[in-house]
N, C-alpha and C. Protein backbone atom coordinates (compact mmCIF):
# COMPACT_ATOMS: atom_id res chain seq x y z
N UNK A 1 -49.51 -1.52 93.97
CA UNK A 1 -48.84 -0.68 93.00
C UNK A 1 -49.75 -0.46 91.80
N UNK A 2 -49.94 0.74 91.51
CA UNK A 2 -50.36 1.10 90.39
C UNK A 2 -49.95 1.73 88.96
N UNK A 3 -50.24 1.19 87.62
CA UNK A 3 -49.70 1.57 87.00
C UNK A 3 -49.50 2.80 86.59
N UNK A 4 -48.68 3.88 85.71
CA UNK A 4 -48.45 4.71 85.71
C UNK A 4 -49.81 5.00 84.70
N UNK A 5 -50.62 6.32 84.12
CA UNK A 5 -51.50 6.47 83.52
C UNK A 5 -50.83 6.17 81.72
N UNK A 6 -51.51 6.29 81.17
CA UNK A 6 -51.11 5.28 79.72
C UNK A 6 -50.38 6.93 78.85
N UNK A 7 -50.78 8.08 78.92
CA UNK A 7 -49.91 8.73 78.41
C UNK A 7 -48.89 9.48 78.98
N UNK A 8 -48.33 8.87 80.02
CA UNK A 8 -47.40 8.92 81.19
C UNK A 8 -46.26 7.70 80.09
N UNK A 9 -46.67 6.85 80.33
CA UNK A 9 -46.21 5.80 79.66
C UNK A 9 -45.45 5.74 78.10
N UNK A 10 -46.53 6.01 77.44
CA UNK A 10 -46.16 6.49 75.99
C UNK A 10 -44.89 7.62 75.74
N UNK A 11 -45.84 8.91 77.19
CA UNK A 11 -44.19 9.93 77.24
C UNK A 11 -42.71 9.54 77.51
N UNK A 12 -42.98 8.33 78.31
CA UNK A 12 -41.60 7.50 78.70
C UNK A 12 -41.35 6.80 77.92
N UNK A 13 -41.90 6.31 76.61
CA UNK A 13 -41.14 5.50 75.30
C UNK A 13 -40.69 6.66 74.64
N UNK A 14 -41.62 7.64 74.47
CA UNK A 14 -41.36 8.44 72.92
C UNK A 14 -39.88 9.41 73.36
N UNK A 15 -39.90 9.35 74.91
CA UNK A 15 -38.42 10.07 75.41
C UNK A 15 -37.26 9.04 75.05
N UNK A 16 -37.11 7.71 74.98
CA UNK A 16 -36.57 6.83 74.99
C UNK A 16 -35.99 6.58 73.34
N UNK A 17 -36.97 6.64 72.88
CA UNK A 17 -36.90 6.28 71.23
C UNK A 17 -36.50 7.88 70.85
N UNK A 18 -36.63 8.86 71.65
CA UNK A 18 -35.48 10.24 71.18
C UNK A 18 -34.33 9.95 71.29
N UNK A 19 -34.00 9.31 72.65
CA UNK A 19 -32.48 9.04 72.77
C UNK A 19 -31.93 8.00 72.03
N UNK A 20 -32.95 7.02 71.71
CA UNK A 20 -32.01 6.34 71.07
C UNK A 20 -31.90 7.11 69.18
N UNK A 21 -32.90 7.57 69.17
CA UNK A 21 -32.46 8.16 67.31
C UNK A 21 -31.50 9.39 67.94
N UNK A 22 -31.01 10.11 68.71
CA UNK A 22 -29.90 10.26 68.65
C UNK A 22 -28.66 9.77 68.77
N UNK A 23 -28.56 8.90 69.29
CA UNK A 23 -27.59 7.64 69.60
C UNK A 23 -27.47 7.36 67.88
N UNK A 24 -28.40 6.88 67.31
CA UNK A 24 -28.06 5.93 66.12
C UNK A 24 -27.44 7.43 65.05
N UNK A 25 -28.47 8.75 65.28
CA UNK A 25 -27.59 9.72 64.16
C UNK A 25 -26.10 9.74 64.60
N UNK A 26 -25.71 9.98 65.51
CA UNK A 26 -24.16 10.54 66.08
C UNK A 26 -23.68 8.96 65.02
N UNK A 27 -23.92 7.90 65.89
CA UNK A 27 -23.20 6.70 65.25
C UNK A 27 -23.24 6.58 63.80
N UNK A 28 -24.33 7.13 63.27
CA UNK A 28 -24.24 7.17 61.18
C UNK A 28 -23.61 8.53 61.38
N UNK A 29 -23.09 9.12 61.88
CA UNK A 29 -22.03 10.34 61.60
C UNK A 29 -20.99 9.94 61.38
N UNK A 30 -20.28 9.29 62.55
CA UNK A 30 -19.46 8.73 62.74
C UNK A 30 -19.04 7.66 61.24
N UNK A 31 -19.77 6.50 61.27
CA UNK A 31 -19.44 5.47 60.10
C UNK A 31 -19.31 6.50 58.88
N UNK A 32 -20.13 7.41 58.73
CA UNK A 32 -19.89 8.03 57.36
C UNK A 32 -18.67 8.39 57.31
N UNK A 33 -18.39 9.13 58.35
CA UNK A 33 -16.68 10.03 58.57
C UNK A 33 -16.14 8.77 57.86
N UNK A 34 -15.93 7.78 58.90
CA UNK A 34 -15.19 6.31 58.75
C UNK A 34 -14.91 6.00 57.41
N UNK A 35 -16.37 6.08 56.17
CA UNK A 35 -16.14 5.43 55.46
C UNK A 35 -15.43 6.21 53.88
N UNK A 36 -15.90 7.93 54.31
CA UNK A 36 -15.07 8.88 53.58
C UNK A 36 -13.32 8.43 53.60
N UNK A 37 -13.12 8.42 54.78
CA UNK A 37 -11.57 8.18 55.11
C UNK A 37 -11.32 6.98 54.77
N UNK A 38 -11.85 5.28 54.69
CA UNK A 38 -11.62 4.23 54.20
C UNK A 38 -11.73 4.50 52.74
N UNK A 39 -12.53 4.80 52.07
CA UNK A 39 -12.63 5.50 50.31
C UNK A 39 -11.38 6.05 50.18
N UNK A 40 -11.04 7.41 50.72
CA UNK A 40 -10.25 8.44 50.45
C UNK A 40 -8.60 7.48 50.57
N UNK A 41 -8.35 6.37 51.57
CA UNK A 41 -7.19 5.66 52.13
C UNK A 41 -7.29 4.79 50.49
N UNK A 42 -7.95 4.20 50.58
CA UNK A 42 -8.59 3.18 49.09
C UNK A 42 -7.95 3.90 47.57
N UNK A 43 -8.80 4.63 47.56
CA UNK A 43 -8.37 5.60 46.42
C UNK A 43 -6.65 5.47 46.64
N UNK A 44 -6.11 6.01 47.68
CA UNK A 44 -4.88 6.53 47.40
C UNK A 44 -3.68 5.47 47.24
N UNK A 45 -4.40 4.34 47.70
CA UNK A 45 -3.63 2.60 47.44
C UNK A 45 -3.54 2.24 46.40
N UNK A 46 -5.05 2.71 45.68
CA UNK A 46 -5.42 2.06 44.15
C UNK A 46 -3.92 2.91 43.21
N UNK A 47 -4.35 4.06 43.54
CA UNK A 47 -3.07 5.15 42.82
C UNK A 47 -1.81 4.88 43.21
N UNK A 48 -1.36 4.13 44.82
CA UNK A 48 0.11 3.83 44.10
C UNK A 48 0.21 2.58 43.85
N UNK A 49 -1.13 1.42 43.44
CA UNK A 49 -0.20 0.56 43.06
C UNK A 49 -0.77 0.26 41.49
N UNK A 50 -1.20 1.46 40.64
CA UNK A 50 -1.07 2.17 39.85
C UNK A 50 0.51 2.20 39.45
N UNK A 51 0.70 3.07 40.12
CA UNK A 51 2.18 3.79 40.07
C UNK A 51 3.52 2.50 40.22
N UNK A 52 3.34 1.71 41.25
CA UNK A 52 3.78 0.77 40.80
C UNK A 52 3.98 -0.42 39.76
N UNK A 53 2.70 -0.37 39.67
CA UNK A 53 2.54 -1.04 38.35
C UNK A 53 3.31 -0.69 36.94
N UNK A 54 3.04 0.79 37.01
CA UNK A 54 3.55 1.03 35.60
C UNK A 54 4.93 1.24 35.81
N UNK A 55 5.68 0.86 37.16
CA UNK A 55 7.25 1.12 37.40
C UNK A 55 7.95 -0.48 36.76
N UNK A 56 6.96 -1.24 37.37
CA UNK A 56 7.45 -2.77 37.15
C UNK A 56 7.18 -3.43 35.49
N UNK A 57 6.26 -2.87 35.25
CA UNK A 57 5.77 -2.55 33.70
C UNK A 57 7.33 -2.26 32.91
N UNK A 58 7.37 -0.93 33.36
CA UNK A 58 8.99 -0.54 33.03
C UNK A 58 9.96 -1.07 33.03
N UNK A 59 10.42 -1.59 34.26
CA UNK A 59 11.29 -2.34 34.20
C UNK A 59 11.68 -3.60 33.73
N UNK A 60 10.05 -4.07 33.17
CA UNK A 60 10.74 -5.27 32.15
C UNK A 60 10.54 -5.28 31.22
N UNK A 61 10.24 -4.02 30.54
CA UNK A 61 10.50 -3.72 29.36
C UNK A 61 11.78 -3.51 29.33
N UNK A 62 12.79 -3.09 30.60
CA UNK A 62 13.93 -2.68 30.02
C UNK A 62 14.76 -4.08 30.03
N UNK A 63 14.58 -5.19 30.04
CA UNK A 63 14.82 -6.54 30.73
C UNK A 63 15.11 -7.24 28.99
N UNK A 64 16.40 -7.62 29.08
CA UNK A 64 16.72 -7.91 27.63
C UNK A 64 15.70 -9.18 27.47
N UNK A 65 15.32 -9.43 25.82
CA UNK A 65 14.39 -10.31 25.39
C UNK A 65 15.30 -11.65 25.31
N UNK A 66 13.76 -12.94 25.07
CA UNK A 66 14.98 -14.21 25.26
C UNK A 66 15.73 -14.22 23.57
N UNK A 67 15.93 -13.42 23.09
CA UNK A 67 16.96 -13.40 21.72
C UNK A 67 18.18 -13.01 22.18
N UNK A 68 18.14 -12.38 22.73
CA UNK A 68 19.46 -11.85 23.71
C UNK A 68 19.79 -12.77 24.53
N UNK A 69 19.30 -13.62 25.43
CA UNK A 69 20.13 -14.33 26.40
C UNK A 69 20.47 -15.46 25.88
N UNK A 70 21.68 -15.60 26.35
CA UNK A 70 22.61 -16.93 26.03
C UNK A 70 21.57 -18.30 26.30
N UNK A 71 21.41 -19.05 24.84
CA UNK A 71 21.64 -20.68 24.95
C UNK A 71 21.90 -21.37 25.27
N UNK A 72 21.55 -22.12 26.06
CA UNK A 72 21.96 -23.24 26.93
C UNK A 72 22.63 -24.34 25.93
N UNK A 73 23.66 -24.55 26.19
CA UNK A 73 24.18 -25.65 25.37
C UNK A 73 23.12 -26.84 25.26
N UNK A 74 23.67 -27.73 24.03
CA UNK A 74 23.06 -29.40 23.91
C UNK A 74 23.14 -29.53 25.09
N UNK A 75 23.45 -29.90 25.87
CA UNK A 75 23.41 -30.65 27.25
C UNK A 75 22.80 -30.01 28.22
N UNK A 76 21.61 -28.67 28.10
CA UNK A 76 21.28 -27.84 28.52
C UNK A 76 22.18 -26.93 29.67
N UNK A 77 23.22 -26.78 29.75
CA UNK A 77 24.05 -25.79 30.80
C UNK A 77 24.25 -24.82 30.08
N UNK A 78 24.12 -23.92 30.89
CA UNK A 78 24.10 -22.43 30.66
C UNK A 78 25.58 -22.11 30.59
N UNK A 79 26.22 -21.18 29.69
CA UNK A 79 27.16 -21.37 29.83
C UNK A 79 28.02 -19.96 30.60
N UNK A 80 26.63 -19.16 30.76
CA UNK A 80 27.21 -18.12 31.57
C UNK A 80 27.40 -18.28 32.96
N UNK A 81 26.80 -19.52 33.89
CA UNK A 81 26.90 -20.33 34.49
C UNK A 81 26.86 -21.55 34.12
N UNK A 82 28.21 -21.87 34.73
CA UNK A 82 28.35 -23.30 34.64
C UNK A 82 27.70 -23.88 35.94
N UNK A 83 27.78 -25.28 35.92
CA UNK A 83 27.81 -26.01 37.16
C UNK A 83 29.08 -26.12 38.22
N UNK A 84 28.84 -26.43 39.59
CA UNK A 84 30.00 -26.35 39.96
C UNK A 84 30.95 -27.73 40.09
């Protein structure tokens, strides 16, 4: 058996190393898509829990202060509940 001639050879890598840099562009196509849409998903989480935030924010602001709630008696019981 003889070997193939040396730029016989070389033509059969440099065909090889085409396919694979197309292989690797398609696949960095791909991850980019991927990572637009993981950003773009990201972003839109950050914004509602944003939005939540400033709901729960709200709501205890509307949450009477401890000047308002009843004193626990000397004996610490609450007297808006008792014990049973």
């Amino acid at each position: 058996m003889t070997n193939p001639p040396l730029i016989e050879q070389i033509s059969e890598r440099v065909e090889r190393l085409l396919v694979r840099h197309e292989e690797l562009h398609r696949t960095n196509a791909l991850l980019t898509q991927q990572v637009q849409a993981l950003t773009h998903e990201r972003d839109n989480l950050k914004s509602r829990l944003m939005a939540a935030r400033a709901r729960v924010d709200a709501l205890i602001e509307r949450l009477p202060t401890s000047a308002q709630t009843p004193e626990p008696d000397a004996h610490g019981h609450d007297p808006e509940h008792p014990a049973p």
